[in-house]
PDB file of N, CA and C in Angstrom:
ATOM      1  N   UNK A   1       0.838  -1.183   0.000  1.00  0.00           N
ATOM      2  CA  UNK A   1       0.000   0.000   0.000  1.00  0.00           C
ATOM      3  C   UNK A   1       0.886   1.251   0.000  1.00  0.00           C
ATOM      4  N   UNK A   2       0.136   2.125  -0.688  1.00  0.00           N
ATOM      5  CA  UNK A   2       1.286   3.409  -1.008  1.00  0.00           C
ATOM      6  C   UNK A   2       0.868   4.712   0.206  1.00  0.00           C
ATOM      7  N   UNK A   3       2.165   4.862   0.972  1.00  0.00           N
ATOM      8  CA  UNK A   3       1.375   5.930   1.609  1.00  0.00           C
ATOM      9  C   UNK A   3       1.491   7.203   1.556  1.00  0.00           C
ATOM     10  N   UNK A   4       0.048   8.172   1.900  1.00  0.00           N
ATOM     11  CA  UNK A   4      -0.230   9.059   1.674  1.00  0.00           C
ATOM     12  C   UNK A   4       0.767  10.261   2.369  1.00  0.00           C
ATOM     13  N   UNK A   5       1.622  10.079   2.947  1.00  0.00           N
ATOM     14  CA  UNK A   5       2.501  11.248   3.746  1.00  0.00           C
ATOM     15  C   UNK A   5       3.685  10.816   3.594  1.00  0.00           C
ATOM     16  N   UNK A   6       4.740  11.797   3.723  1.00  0.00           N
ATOM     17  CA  UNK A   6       6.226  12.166   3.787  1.00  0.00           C
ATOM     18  C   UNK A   6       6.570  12.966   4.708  1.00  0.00           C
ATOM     19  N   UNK A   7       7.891  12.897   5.276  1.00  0.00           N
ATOM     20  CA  UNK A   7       8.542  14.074   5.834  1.00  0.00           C
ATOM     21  C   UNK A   7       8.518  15.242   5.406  1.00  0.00           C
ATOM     22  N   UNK A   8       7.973  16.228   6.328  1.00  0.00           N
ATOM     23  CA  UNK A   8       7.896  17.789   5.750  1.00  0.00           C
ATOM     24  C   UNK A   8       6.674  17.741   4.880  1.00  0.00           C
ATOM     25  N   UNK A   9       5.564  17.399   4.815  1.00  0.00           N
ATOM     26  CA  UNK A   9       4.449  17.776   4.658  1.00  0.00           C
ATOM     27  C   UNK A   9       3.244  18.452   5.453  1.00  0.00           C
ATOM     28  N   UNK A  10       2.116  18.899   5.282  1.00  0.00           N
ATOM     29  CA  UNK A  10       1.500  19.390   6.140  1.00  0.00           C
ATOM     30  C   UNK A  10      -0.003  18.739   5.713  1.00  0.00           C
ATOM     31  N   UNK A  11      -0.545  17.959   6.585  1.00  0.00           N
ATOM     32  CA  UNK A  11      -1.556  17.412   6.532  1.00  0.00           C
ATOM     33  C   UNK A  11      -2.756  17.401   7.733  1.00  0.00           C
ATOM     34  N   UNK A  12      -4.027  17.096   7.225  1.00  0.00           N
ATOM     35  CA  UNK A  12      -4.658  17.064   8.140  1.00  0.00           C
ATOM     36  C   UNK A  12      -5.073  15.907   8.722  1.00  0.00           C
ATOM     37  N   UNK A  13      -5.740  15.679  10.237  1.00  0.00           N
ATOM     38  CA  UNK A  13      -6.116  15.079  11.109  1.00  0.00           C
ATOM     39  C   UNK A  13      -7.399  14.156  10.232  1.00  0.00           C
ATOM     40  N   UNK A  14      -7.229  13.128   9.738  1.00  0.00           N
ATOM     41  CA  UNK A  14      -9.213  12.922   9.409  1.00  0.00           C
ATOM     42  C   UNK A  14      -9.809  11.843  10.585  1.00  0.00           C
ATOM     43  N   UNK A  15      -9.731  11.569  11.516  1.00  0.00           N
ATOM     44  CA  UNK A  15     -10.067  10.221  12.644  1.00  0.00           C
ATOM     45  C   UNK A  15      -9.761  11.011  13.858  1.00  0.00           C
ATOM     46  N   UNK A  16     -10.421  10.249  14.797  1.00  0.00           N
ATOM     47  CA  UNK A  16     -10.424  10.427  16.125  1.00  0.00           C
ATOM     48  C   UNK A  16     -10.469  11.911  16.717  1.00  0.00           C
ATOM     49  N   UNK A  17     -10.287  12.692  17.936  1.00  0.00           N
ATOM     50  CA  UNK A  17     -10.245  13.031  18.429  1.00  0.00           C
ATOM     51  C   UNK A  17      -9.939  14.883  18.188  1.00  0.00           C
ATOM     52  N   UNK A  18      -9.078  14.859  17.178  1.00  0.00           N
ATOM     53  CA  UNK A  18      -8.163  15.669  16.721  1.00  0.00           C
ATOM     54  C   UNK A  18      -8.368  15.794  15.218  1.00  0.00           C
ATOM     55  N   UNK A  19      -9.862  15.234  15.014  1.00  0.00           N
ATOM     56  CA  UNK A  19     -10.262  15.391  13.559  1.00  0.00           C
ATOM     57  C   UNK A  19     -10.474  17.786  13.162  1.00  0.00           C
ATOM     58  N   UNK A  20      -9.445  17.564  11.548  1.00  0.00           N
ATOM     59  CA  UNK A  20      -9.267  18.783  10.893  1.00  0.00           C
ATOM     60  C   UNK A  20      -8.072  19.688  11.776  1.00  0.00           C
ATOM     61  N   UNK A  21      -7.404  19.111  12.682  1.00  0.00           N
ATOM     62  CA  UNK A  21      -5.950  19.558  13.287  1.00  0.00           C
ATOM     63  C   UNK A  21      -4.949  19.695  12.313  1.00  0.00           C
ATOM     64  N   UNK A  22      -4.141  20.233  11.507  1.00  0.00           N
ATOM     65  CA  UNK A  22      -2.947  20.435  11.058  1.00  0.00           C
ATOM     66  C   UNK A  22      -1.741  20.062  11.602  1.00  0.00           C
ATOM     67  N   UNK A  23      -1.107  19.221  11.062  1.00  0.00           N
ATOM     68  CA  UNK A  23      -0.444  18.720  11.561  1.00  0.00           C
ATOM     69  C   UNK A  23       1.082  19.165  10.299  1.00  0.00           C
ATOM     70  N   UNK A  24       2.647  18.721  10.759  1.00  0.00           N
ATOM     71  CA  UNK A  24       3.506  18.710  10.534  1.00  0.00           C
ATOM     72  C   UNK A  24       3.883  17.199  10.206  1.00  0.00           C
ATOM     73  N   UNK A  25       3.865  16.276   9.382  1.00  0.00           N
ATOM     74  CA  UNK A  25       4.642  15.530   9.629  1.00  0.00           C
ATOM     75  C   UNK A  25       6.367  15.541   9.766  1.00  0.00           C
ATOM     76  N   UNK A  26       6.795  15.169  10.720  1.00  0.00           N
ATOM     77  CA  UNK A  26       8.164  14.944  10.913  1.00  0.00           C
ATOM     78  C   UNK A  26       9.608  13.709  10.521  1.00  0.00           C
ATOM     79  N   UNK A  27       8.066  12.525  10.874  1.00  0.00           N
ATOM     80  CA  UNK A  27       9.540  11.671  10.492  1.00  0.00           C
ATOM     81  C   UNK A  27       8.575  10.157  10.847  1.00  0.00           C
ATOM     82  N   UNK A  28       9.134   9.054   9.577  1.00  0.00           N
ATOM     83  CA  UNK A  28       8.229   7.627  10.076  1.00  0.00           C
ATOM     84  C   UNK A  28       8.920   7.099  11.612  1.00  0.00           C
ATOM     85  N   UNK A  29       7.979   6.543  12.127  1.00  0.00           N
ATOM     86  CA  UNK A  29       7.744   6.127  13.537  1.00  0.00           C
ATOM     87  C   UNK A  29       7.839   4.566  13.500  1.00  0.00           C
ATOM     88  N   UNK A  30       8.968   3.883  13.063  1.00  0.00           N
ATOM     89  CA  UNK A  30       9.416   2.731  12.720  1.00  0.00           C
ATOM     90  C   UNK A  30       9.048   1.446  14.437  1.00  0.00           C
ATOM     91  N   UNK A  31       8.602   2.423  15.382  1.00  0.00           N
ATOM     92  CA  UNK A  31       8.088   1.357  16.548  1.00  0.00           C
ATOM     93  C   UNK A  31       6.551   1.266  16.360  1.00  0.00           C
ATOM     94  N   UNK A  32       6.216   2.002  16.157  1.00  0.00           N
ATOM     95  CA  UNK A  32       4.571   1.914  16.137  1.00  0.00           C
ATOM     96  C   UNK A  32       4.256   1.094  14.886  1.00  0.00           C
ATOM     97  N   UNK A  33       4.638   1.363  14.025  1.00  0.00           N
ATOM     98  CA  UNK A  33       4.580   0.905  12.828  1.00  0.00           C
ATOM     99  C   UNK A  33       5.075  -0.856  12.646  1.00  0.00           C
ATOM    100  N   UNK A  34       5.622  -0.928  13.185  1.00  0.00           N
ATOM    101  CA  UNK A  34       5.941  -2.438  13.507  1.00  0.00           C
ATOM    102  C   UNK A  34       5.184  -3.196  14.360  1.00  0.00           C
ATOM    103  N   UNK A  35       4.548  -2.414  15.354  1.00  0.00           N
ATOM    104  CA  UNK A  35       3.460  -3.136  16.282  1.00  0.00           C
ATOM    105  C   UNK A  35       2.747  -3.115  15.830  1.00  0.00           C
ATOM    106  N   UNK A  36       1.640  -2.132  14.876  1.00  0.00           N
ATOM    107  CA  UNK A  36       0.463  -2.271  14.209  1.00  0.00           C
ATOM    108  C   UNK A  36       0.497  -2.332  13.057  1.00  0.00           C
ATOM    109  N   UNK A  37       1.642  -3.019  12.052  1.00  0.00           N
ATOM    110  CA  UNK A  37       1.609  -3.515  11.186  1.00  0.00           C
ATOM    111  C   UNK A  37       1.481  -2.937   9.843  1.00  0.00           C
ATOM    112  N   UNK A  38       1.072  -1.605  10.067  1.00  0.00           N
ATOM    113  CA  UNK A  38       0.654  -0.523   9.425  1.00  0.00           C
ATOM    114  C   UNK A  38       1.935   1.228   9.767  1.00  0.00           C
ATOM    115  N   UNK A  39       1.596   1.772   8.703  1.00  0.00           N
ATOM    116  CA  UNK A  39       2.624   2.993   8.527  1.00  0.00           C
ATOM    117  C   UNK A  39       2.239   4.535   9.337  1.00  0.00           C
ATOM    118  N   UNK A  40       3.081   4.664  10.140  1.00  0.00           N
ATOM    119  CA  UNK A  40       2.766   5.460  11.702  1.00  0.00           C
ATOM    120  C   UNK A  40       3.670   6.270  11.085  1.00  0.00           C
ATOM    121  N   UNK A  41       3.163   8.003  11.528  1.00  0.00           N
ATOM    122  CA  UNK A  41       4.429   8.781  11.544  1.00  0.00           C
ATOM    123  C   UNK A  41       4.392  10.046  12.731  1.00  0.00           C
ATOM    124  N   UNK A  42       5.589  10.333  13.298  1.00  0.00           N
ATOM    125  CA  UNK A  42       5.696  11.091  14.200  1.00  0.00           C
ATOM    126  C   UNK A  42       5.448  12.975  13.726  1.00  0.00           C
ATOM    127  N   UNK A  43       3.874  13.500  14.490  1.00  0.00           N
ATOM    128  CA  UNK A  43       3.949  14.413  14.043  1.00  0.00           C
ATOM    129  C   UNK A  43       4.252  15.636  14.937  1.00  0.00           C
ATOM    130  N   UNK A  44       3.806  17.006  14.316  1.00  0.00           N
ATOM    131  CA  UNK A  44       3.725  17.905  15.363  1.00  0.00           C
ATOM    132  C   UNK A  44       2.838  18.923  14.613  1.00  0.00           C
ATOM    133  N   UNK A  45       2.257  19.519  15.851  1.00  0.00           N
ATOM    134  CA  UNK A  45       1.364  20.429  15.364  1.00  0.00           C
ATOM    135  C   UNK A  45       1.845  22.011  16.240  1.00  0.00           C
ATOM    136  N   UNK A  46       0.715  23.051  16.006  1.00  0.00           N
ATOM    137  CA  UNK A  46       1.528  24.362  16.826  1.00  0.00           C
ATOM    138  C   UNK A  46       0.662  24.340  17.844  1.00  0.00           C
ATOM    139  N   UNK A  47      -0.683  24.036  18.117  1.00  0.00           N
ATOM    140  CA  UNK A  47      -1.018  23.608  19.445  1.00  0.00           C
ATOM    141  C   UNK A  47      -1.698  22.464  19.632  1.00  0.00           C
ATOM    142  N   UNK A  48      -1.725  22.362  21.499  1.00  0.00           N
ATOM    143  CA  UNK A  48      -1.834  20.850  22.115  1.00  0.00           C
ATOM    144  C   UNK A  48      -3.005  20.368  21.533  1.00  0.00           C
ATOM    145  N   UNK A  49      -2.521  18.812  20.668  1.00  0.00           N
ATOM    146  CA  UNK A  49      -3.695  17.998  20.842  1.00  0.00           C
ATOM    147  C   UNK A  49      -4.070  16.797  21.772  1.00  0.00           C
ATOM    148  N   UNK A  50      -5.161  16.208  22.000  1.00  0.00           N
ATOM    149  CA  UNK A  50      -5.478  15.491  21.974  1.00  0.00           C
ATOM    150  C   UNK A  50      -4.820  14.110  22.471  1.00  0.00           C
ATOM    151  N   UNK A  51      -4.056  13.622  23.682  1.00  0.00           N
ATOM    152  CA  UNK A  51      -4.049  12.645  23.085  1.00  0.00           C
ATOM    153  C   UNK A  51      -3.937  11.273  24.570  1.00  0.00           C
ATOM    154  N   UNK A  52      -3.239   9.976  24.295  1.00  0.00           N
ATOM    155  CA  UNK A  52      -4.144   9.295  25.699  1.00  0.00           C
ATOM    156  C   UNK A  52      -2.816   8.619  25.716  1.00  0.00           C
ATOM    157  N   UNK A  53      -2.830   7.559  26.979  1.00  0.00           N
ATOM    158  CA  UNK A  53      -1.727   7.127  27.249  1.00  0.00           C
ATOM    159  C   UNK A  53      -2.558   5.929  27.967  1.00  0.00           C
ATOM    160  N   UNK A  54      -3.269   4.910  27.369  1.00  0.00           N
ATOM    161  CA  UNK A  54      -3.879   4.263  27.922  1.00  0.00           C
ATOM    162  C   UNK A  54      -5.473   4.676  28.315  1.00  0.00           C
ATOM    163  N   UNK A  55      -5.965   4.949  29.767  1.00  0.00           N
ATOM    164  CA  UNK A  55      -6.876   5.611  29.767  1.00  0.00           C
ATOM    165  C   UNK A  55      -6.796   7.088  29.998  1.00  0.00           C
ATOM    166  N   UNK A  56      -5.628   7.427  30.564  1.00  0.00           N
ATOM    167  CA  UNK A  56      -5.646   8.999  30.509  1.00  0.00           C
ATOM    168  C   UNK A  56      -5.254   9.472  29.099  1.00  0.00           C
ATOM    169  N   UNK A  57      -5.909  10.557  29.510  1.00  0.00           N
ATOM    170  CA  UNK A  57      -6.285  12.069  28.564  1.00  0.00           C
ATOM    171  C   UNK A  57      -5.014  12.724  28.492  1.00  0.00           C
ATOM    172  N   UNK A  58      -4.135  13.775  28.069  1.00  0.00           N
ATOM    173  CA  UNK A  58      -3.494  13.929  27.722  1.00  0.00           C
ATOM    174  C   UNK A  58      -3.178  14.983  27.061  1.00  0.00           C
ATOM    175  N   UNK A  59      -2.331  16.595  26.941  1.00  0.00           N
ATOM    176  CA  UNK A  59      -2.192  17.163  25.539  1.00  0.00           C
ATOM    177  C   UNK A  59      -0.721  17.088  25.287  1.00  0.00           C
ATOM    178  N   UNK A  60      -0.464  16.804  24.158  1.00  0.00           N
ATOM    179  CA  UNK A  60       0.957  16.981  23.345  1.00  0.00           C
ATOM    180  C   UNK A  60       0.758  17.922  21.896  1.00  0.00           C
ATOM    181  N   UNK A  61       2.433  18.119  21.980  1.00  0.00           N
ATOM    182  CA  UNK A  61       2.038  19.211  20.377  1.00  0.00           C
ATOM    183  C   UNK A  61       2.852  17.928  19.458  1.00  0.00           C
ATOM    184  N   UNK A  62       2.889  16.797  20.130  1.00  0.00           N
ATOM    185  CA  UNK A  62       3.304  15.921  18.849  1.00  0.00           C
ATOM    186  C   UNK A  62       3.230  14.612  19.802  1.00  0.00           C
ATOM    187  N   UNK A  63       3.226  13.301  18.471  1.00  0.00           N
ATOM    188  CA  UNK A  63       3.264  12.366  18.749  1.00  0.00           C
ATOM    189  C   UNK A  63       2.828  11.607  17.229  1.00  0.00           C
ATOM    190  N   UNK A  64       2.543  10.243  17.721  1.00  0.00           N
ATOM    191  CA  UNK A  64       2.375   9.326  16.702  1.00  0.00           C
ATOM    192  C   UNK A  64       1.023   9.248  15.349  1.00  0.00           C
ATOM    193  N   UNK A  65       0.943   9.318  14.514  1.00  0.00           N
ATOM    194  CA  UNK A  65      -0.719   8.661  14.611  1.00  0.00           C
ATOM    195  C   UNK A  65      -0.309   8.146  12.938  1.00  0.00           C
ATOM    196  N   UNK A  66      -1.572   6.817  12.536  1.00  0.00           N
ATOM    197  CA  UNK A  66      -1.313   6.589  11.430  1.00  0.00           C
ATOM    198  C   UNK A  66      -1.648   7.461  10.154  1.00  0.00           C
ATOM    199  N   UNK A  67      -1.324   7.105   9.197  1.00  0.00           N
ATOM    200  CA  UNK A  67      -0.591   7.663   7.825  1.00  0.00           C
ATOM    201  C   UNK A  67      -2.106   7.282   7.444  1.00  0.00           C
ATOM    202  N   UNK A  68      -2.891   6.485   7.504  1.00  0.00           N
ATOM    203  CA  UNK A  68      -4.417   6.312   7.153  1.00  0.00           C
ATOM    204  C   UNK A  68      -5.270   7.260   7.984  1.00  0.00           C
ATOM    205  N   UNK A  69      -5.048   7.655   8.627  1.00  0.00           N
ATOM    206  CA  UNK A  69      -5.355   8.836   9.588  1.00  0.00           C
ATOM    207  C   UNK A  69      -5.083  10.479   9.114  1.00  0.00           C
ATOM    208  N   UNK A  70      -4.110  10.734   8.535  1.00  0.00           N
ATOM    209  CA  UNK A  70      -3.782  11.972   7.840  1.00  0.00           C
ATOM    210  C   UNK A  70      -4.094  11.919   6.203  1.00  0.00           C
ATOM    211  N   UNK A  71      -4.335  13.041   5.792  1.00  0.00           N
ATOM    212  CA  UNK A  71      -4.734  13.336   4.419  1.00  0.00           C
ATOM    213  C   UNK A  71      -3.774  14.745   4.071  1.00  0.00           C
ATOM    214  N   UNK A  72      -2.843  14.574   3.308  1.00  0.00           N
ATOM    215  CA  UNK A  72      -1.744  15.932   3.270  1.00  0.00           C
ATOM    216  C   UNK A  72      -2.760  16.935   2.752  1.00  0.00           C
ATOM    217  N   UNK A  73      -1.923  17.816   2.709  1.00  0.00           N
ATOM    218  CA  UNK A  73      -2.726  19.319   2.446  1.00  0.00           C
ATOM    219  C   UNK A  73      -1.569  19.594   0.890  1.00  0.00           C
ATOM    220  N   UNK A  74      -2.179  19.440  -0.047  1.00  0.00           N
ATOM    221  CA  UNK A  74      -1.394  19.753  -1.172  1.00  0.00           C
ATOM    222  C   UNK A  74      -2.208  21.060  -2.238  1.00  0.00           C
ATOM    223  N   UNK A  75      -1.166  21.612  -2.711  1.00  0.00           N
ATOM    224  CA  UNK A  75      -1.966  22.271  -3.604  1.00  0.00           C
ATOM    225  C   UNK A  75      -0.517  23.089  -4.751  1.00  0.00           C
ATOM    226  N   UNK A  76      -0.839  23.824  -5.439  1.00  0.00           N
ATOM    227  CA  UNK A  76      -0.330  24.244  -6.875  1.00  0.00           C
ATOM    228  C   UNK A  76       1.060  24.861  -5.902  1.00  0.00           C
ATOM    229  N   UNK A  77       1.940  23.788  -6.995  1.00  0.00           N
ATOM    230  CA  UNK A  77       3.579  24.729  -6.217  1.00  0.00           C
ATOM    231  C   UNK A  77       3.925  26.177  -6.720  1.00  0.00           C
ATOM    232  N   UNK A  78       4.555  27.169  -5.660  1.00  0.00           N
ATOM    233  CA  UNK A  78       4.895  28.529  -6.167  1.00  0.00           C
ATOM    234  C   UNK A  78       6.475  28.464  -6.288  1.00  0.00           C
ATOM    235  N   UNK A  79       6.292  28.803  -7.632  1.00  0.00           N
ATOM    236  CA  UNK A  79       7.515  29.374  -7.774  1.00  0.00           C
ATOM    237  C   UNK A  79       8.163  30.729  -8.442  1.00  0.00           C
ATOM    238  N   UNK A  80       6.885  31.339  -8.206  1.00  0.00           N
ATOM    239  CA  UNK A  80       7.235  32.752  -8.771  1.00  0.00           C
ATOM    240  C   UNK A  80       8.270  33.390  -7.292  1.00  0.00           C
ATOM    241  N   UNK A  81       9.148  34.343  -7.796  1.00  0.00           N
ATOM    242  CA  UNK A  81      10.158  34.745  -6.998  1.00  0.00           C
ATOM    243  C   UNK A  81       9.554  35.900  -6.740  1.00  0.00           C
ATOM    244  N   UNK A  82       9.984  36.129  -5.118  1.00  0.00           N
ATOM    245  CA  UNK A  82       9.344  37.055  -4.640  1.00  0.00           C
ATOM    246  C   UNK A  82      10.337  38.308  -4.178  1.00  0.00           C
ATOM    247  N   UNK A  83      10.026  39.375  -4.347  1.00  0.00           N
ATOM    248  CA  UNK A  83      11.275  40.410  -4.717  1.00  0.00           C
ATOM    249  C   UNK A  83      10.601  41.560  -3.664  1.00  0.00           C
ATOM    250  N   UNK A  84      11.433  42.529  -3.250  1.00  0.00           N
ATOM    251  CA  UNK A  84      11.141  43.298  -2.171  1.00  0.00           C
ATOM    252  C   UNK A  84      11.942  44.984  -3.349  1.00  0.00           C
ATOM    253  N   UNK A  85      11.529  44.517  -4.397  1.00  0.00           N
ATOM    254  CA  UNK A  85      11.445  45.848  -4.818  1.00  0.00           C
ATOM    255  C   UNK A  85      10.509  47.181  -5.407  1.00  0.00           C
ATOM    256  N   UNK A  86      10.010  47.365  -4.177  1.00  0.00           N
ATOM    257  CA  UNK A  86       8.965  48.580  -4.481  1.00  0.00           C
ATOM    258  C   UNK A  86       9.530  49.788  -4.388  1.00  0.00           C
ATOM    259  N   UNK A  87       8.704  50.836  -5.390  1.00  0.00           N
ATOM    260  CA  UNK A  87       9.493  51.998  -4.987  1.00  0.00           C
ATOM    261  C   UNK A  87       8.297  52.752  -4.903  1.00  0.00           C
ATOM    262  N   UNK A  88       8.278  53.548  -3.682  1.00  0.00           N
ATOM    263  CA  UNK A  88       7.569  54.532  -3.355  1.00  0.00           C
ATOM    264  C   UNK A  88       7.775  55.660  -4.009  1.00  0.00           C
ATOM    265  N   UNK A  89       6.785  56.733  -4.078  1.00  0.00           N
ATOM    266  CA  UNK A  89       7.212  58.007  -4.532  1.00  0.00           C
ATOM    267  C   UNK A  89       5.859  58.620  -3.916  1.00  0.00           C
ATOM    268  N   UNK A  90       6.364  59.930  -3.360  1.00  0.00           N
ATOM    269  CA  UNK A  90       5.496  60.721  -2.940  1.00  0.00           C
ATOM    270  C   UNK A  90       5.060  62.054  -3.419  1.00  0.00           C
TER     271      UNK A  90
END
């Protein structure tokens, strides 16, 4: 199965708790991902979500969640160069 995220993307939350959160992905999560058999990646976001440690509740600005769980945020690349030359005149 091909998955939907990479390092350095920005995607959103679609499941659980923390559904439409923005997230950072950072980097695959090669322990989780081996226990559930499925493709985990370590993220971060800019504020606390959501999250449990068993039965407690919890906020972190990062942690694990699966790659079937996020949907990246893509759209038209810029590459027009951006220039800081204005000239005023009064």
């Amino acid at each position: 199965m091909t998955n939907r995220c990479h390092p350095g993307v920005l995607a959103y939350i679609t499941r659980g708790p923390n559904v439409d959160a923005i997230v950072t992905v950072v980097e695959f999560d090669a322990e989780w991902s081996a226990i559930e058999k499925r493709t985990f990646w370590i993220v971060e976001a800019r504020s606390a979500l959501k999250a449990f440690v068993g039965d407690l509740e919890c906020r972190s600005v990062s942690g694990s969640i699966a790659d079937a769980n996020l949907r990246p945020i893509s759209g038209v690349p810029v590459n027009d160069e951006v220039t800081d030359d204005l000239e005023i005149t009064a």
